[in-house]
C-alpha atoms as a PDB file:
ATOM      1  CA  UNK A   1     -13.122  -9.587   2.796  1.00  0.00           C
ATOM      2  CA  UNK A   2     -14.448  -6.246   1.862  1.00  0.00           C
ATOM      3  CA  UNK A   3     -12.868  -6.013  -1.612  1.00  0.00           C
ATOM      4  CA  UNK A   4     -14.194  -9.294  -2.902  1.00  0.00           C
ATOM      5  CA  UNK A   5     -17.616  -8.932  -1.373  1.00  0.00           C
ATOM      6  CA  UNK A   6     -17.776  -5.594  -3.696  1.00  0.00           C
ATOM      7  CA  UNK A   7     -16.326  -7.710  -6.486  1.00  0.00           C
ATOM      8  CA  UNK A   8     -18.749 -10.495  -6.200  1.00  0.00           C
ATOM      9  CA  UNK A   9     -21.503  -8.217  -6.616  1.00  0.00           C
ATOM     10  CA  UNK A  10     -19.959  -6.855  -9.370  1.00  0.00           C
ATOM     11  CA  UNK A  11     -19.067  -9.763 -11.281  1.00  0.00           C
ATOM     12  CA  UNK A  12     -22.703 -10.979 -12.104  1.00  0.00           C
ATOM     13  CA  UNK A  13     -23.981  -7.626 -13.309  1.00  0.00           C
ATOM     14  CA  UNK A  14     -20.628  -7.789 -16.070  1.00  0.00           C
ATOM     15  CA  UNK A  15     -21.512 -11.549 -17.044  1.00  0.00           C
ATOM     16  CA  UNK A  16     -24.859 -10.295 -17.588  1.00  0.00           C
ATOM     17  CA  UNK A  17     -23.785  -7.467 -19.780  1.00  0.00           C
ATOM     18  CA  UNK A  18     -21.466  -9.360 -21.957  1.00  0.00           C
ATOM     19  CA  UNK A  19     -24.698 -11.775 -22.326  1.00  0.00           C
ATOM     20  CA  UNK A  20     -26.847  -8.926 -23.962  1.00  0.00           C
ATOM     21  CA  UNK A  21     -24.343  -7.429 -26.102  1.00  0.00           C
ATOM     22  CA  UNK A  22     -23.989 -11.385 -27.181  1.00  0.00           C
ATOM     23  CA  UNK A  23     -27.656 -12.339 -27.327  1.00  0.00           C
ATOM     24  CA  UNK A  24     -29.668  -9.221 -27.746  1.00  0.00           C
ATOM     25  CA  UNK A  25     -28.719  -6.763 -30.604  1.00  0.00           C
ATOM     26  CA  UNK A  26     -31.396  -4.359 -29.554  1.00  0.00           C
ATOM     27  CA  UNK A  27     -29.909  -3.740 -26.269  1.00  0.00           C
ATOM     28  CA  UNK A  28     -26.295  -3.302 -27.228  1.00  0.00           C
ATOM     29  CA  UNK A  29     -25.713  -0.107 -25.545  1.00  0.00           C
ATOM     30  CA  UNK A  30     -26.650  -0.819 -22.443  1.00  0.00           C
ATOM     31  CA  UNK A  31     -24.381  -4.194 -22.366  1.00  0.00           C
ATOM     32  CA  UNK A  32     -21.965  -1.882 -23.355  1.00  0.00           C
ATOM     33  CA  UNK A  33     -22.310   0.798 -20.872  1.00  0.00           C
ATOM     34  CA  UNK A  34     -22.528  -2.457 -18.258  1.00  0.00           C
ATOM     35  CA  UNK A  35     -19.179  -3.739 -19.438  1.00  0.00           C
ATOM     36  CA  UNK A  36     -17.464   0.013 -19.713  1.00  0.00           C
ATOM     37  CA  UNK A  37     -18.450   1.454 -16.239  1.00  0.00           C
ATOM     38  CA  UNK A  38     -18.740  -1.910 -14.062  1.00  0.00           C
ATOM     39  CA  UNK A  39     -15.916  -4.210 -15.500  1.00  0.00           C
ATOM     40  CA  UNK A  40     -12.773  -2.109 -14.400  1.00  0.00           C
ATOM     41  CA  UNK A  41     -14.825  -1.611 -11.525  1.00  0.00           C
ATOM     42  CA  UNK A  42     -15.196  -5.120 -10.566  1.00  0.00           C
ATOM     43  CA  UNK A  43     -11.751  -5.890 -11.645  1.00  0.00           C
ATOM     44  CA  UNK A  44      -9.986  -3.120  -9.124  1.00  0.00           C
ATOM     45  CA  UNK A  45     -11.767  -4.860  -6.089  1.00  0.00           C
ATOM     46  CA  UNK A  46     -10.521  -8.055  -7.511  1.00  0.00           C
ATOM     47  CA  UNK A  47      -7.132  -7.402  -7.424  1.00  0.00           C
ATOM     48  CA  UNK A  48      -7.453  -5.210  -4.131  1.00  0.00           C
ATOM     49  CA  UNK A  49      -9.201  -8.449  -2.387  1.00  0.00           C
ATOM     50  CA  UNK A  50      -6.088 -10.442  -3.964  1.00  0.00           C
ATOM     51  CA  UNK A  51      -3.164  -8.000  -2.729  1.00  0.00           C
ATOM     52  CA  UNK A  52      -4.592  -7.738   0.665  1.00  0.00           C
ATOM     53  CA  UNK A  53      -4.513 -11.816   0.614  1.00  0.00           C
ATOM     54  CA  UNK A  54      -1.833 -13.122   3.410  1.00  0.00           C
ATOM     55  CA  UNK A  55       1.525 -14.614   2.121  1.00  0.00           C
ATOM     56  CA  UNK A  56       4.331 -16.330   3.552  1.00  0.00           C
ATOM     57  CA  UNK A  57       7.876 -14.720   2.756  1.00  0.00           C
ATOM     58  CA  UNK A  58      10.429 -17.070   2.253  1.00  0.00           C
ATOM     59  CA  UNK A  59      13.761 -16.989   4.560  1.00  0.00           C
ATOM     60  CA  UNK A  60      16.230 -14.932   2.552  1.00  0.00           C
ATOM     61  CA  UNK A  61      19.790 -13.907   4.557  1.00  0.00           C
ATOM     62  CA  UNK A  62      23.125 -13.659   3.543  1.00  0.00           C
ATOM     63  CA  UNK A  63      26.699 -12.388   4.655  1.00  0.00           C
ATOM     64  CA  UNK A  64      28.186  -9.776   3.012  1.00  0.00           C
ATOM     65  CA  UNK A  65      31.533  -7.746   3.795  1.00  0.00           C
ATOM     66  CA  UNK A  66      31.141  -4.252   4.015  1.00  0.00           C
ATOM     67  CA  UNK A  67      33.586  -0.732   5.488  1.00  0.00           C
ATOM     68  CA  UNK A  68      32.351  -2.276   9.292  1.00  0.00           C
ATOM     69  CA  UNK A  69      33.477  -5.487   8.469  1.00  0.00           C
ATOM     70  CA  UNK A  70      30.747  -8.363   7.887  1.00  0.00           C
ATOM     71  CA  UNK A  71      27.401  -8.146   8.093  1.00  0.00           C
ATOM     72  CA  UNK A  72      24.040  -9.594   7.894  1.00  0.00           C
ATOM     73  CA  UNK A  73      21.701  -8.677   5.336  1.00  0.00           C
ATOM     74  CA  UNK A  74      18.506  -9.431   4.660  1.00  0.00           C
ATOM     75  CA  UNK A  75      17.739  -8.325   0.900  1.00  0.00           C
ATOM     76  CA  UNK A  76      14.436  -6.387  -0.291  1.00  0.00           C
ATOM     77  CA  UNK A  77      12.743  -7.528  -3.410  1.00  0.00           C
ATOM     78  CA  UNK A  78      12.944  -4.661  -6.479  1.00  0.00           C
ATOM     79  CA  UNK A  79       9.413  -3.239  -6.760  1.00  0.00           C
ATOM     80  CA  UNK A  80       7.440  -4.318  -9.756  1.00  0.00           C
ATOM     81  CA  UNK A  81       6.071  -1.967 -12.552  1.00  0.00           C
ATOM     82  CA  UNK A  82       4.570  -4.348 -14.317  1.00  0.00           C
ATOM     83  CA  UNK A  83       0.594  -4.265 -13.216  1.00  0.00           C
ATOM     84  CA  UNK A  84       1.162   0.074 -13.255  1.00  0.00           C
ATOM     85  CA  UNK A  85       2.689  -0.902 -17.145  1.00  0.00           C
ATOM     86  CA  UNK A  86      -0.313  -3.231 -17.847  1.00  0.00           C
ATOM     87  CA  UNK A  87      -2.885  -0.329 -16.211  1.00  0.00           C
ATOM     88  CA  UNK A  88      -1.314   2.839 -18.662  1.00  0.00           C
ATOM     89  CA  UNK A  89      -1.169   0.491 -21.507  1.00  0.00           C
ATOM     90  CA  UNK A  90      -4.829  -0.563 -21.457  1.00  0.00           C
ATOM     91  CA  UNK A  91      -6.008   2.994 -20.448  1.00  0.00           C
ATOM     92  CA  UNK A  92      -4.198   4.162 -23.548  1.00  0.00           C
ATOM     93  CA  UNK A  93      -6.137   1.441 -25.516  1.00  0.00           C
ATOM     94  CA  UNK A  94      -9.361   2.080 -24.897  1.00  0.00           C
ATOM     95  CA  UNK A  95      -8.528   6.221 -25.648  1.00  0.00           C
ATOM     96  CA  UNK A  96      -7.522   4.762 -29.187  1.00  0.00           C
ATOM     97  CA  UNK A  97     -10.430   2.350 -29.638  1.00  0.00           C
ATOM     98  CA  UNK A  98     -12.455   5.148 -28.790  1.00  0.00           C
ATOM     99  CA  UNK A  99     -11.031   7.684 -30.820  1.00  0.00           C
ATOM    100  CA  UNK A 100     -10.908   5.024 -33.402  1.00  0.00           C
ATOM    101  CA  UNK A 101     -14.934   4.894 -33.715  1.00  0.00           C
ATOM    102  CA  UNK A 102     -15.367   8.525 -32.842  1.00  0.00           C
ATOM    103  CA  UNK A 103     -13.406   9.282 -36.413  1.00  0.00           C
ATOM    104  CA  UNK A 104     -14.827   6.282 -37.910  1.00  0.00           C
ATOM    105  CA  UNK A 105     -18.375   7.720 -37.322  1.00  0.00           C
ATOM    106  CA  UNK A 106     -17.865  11.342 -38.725  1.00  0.00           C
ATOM    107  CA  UNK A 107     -19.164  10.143 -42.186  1.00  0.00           C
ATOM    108  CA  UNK A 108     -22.247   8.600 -40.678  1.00  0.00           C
ATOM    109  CA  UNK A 109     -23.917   9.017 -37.048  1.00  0.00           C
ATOM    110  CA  UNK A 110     -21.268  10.885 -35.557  1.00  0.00           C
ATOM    111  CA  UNK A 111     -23.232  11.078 -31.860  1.00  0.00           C
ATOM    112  CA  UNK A 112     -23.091   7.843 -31.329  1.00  0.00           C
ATOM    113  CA  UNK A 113     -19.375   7.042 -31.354  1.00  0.00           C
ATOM    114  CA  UNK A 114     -19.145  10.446 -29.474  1.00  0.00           C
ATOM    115  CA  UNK A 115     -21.199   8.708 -26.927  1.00  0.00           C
ATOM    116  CA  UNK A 116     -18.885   5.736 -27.331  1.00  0.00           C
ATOM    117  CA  UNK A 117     -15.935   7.863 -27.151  1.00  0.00           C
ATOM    118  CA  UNK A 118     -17.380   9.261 -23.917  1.00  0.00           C
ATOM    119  CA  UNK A 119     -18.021   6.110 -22.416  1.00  0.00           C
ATOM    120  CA  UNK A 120     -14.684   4.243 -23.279  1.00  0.00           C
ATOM    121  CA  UNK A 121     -12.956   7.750 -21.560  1.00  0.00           C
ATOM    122  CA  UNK A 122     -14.025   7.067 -18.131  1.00  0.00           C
ATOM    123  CA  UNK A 123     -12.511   3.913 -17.427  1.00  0.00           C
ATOM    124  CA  UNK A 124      -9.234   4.774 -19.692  1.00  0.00           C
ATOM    125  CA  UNK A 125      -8.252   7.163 -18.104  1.00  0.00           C
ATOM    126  CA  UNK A 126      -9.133   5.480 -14.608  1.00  0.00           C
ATOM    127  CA  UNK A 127      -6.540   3.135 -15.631  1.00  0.00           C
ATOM    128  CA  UNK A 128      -4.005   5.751 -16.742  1.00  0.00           C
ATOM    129  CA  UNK A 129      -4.318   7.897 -13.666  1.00  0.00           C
ATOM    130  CA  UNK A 130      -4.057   4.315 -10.864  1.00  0.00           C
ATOM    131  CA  UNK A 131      -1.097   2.886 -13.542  1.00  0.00           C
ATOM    132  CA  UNK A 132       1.143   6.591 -12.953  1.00  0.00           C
ATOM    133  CA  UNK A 133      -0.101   6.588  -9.381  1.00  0.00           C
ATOM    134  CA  UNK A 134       0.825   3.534  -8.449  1.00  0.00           C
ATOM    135  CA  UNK A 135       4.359   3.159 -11.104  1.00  0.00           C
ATOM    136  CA  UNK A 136       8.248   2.609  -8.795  1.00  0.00           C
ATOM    137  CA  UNK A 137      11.133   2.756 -10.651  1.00  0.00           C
ATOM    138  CA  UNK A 138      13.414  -0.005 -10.125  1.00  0.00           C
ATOM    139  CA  UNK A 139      16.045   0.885  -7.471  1.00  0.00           C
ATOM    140  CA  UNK A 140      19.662   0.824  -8.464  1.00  0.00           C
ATOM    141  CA  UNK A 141      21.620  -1.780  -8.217  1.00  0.00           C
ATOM    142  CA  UNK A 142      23.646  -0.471  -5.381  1.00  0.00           C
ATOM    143  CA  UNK A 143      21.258  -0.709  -2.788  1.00  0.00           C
ATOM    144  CA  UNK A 144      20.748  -4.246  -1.041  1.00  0.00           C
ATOM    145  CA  UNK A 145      18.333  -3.968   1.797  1.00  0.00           C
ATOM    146  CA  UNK A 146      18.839  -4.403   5.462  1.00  0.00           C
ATOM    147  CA  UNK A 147      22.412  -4.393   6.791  1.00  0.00           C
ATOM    148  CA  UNK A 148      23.114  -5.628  10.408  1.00  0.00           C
ATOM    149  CA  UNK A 149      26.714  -4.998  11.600  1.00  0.00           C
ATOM    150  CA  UNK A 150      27.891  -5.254  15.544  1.00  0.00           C
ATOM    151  CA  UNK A 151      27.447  -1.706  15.651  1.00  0.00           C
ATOM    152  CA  UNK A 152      24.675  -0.469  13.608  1.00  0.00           C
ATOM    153  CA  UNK A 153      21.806  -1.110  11.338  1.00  0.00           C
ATOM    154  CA  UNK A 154      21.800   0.201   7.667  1.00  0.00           C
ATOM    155  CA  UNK A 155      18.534   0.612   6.287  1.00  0.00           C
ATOM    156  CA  UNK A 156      19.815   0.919   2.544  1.00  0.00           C
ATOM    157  CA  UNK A 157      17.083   1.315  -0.171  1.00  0.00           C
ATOM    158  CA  UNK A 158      14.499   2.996  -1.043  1.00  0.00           C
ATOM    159  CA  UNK A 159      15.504   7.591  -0.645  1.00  0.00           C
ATOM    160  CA  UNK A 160      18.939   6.047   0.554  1.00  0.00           C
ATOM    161  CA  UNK A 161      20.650   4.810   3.799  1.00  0.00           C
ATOM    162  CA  UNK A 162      19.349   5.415   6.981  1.00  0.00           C
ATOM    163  CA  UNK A 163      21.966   4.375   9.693  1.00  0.00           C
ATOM    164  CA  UNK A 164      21.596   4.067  13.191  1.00  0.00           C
ATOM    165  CA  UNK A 165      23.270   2.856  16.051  1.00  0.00           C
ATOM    166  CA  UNK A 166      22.278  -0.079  17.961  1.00  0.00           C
ATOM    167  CA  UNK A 167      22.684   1.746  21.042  1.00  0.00           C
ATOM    168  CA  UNK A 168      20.015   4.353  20.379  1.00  0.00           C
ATOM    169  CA  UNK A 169      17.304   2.035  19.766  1.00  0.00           C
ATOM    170  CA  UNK A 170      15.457   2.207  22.934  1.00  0.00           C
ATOM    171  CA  UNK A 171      12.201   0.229  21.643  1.00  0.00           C
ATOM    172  CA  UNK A 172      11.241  -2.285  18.949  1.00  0.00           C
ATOM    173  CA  UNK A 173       7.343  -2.123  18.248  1.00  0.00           C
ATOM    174  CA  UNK A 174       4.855  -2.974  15.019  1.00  0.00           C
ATOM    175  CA  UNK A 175       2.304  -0.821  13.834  1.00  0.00           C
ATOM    176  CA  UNK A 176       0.185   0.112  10.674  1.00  0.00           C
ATOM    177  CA  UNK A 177       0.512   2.911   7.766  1.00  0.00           C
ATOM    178  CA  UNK A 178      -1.578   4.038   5.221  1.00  0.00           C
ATOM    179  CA  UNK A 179       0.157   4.356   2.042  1.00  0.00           C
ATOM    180  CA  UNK A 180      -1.612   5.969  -1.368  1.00  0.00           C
ATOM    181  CA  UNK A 181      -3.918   4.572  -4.071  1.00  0.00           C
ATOM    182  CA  UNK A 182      -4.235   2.026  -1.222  1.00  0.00           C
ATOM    183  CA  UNK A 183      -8.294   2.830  -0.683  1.00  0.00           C
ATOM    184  CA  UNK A 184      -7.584   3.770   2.795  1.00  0.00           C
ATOM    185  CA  UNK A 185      -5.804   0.195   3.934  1.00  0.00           C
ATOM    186  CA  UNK A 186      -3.175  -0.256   5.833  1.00  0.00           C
ATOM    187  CA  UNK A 187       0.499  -1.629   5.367  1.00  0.00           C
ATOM    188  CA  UNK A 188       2.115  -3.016   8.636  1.00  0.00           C
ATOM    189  CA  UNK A 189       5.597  -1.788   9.632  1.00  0.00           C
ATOM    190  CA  UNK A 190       7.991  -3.216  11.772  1.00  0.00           C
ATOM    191  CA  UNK A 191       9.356   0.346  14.179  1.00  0.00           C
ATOM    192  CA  UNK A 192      12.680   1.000  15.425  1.00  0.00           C
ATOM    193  CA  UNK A 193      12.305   3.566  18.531  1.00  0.00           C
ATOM    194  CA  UNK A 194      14.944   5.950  18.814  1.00  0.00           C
ATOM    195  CA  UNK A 195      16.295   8.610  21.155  1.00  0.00           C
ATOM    196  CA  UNK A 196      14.490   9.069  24.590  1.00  0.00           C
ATOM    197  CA  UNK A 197      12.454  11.413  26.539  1.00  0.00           C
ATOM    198  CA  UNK A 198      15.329  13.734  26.831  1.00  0.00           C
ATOM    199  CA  UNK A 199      16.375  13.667  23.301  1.00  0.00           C
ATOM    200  CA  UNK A 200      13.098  12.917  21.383  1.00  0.00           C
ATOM    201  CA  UNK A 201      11.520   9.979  20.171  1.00  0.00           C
ATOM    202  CA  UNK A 202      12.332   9.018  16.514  1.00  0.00           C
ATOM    203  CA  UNK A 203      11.281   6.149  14.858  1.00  0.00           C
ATOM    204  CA  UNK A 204      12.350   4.327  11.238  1.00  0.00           C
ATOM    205  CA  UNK A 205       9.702   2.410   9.502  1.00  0.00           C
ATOM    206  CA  UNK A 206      10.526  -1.012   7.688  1.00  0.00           C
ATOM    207  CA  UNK A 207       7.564  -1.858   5.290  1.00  0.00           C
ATOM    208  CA  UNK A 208       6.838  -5.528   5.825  1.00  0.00           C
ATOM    209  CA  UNK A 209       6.123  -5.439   1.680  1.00  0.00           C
ATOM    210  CA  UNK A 210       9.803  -3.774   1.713  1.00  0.00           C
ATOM    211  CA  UNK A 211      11.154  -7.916   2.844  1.00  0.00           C
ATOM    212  CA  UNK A 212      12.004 -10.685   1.283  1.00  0.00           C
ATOM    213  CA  UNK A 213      12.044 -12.871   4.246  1.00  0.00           C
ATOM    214  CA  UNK A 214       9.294 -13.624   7.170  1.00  0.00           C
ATOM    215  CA  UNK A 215       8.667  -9.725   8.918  1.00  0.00           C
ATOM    216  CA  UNK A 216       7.712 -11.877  11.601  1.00  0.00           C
ATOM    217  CA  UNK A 217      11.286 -13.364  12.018  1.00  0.00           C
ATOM    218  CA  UNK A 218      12.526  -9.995  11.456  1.00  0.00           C
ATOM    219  CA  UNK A 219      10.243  -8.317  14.460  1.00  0.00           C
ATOM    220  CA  UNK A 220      12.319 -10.866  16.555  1.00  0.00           C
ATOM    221  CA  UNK A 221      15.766 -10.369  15.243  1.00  0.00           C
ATOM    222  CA  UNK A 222      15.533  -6.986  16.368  1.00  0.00           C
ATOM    223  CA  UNK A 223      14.210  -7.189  19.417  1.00  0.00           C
ATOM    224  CA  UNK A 224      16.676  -9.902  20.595  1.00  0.00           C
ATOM    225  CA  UNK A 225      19.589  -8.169  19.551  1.00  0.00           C
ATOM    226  CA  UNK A 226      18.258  -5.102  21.404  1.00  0.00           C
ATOM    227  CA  UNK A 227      17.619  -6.998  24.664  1.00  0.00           C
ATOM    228  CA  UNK A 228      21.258  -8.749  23.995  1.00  0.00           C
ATOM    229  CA  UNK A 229      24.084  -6.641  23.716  1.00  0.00           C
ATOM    230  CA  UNK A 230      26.386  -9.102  23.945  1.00  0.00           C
ATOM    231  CA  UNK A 231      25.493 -11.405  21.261  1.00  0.00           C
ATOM    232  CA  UNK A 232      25.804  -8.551  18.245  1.00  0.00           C
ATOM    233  CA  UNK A 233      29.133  -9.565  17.440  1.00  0.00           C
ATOM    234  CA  UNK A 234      27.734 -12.752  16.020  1.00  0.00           C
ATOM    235  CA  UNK A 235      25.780 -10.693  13.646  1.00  0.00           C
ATOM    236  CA  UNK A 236      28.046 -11.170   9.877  1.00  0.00           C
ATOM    237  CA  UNK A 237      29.103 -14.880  10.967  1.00  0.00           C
ATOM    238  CA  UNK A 238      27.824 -18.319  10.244  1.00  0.00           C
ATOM    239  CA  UNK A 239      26.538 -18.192  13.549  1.00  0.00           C
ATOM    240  CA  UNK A 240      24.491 -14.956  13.105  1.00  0.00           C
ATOM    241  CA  UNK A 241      23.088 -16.439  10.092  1.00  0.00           C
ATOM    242  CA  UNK A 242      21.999 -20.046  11.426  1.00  0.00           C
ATOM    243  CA  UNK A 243      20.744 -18.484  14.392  1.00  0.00           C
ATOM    244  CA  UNK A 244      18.306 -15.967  11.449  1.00  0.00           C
ATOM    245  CA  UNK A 245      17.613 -19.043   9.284  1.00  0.00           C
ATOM    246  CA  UNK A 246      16.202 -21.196  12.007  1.00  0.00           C
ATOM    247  CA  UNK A 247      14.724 -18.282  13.957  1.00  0.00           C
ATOM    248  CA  UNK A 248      16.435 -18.810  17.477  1.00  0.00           C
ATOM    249  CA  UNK A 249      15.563 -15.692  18.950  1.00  0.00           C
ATOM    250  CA  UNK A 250      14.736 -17.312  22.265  1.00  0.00           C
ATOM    251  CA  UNK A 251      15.462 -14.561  25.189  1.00  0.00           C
ATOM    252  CA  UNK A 252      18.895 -15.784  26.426  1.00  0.00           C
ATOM    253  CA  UNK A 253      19.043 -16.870  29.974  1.00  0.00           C
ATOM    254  CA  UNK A 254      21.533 -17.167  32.600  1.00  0.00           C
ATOM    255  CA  UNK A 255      22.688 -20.535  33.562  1.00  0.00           C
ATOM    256  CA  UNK A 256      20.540 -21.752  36.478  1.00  0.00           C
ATOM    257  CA  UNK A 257      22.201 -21.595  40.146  1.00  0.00           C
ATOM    258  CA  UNK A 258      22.700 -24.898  41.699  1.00  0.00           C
ATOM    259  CA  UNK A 259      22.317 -25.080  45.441  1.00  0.00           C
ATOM    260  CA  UNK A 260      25.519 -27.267  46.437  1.00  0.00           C
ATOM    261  CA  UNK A 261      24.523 -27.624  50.382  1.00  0.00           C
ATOM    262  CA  UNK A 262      20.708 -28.775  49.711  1.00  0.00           C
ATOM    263  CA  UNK A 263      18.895 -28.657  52.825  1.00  0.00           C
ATOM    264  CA  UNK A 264      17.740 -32.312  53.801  1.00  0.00           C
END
């Protein structure tokens, strides 16, 4: 809620600029020096508010053959560059607009489209600077996501695999990073514990943003597979993937004793 608070205080004071540079031609300036150093302003808690908003990830599973035979795995979506595009583009826009009336000013009152020039700066190359900070490539094509085998998980984007036996998980927990150009927030993980207090503790991080299905449904998979041994070899069959799709991650349980010679 912090994010739009900041933004709703924001918003008025950029309305009310755009007002005077529309209604008052005396005070053009300082609707313009509103608009410059308050709009982008405004607009970055905007979108912050709106990214931090919670969504619902759709169910997304499939069965693939791999080198272990089949598997389960659950796809990550290819990050988008788009809004990091949209941020260098504009940056670079208002350089040239300013740059534009600095040269266009020479001939006449060449401080004021300095000034101008000055003022459009600060925001451009805000947006420059948060569009390279925040740009991803697109990942190859090669790597799919999450793969779940009787034997191991592969954790297969992003710097490359990261495999790891289902025996030396020893924990399944959640918890919360901070990531940058993220104003301090957090993103929430889902953990895989490794090792033990003889070996060393390791963990492996799956980004919840890094999922194109529920986290929460993923959270479970793992730790009922962990607690269940025996019911890995499902993982990579029809079975495996009903069980995913409807989220049956129940804790098994034994069947219940019946007493044959009840007492009267």
């Amino acid at each position: 809620m912090l994010p739009f608070a900041l933004a709703l205080s924001m918003w008025p004071l950029v309305l009310g600029g755009a007002w005077t540079v529309v209604t008052d031609p005396e005070s053009v300036w300082a609707g313009i020096l509103g608009l410059v150093l308050i709009g982008p302003l405004a607009a970055s808690f905007t979108g912050w508010g709106w990214s931090e908003l919670p969504r619902t990830a759709r169910v997304a599973a499939d069965i693939r053959a791999t080198d272990a035979g089949p598997a389960l795995v659950l796809p990550v979506p290819r990050p988008s560059s788009t809004g990091s595009l949209v941020s260098i583009a504009v940056g670079v826009a208002l350089l040239g607009a300013g740059l534009w009336q600095l040269i266009a000013s020479l001939n006449d009152d060449w401080s004021s489209g300095a000034a101008f020039f000055f003022l459009l700066s600060l925001p451009a190359l805000f947006a420059i600077l948060l569009g390279l900070g925040t740009y991803k490539p697109r990942k190859v094509l090669g790597n799919v996501g999450i793969v779940l085998t009787a034997q191991h998980i592969s954790i297969d984007y992003g710097d490359g695999p990261t495999r790891v036996a289902w025996q030396d998980i020893s924990a399944v927990g959640a918890r919360s990073r901070r990531e940058g150009f993220r104003f301090g927030s957090g993103t929430n993980v889902t953990t895989l514990v490794t090792g033990d207090a003889d070996t060393g503790y390791g963990t492996i991080d799956i980004g919840h943003k890094d999922l194109e299905t529920d986290p929460t449904r993923v959270y479970h998979l793992f730790v009922f597979y962990v607690r269940n041994p025996g019911l890995r070899s499902e993982l990579g069959t029809e079975h495996g993937l009903d069980r995913f799709r409807r989220g049956g991650y129940v804790p098994e349980q034994p069947p219940a004793s019946v007493d044959r010679n009840p007492r009267s």
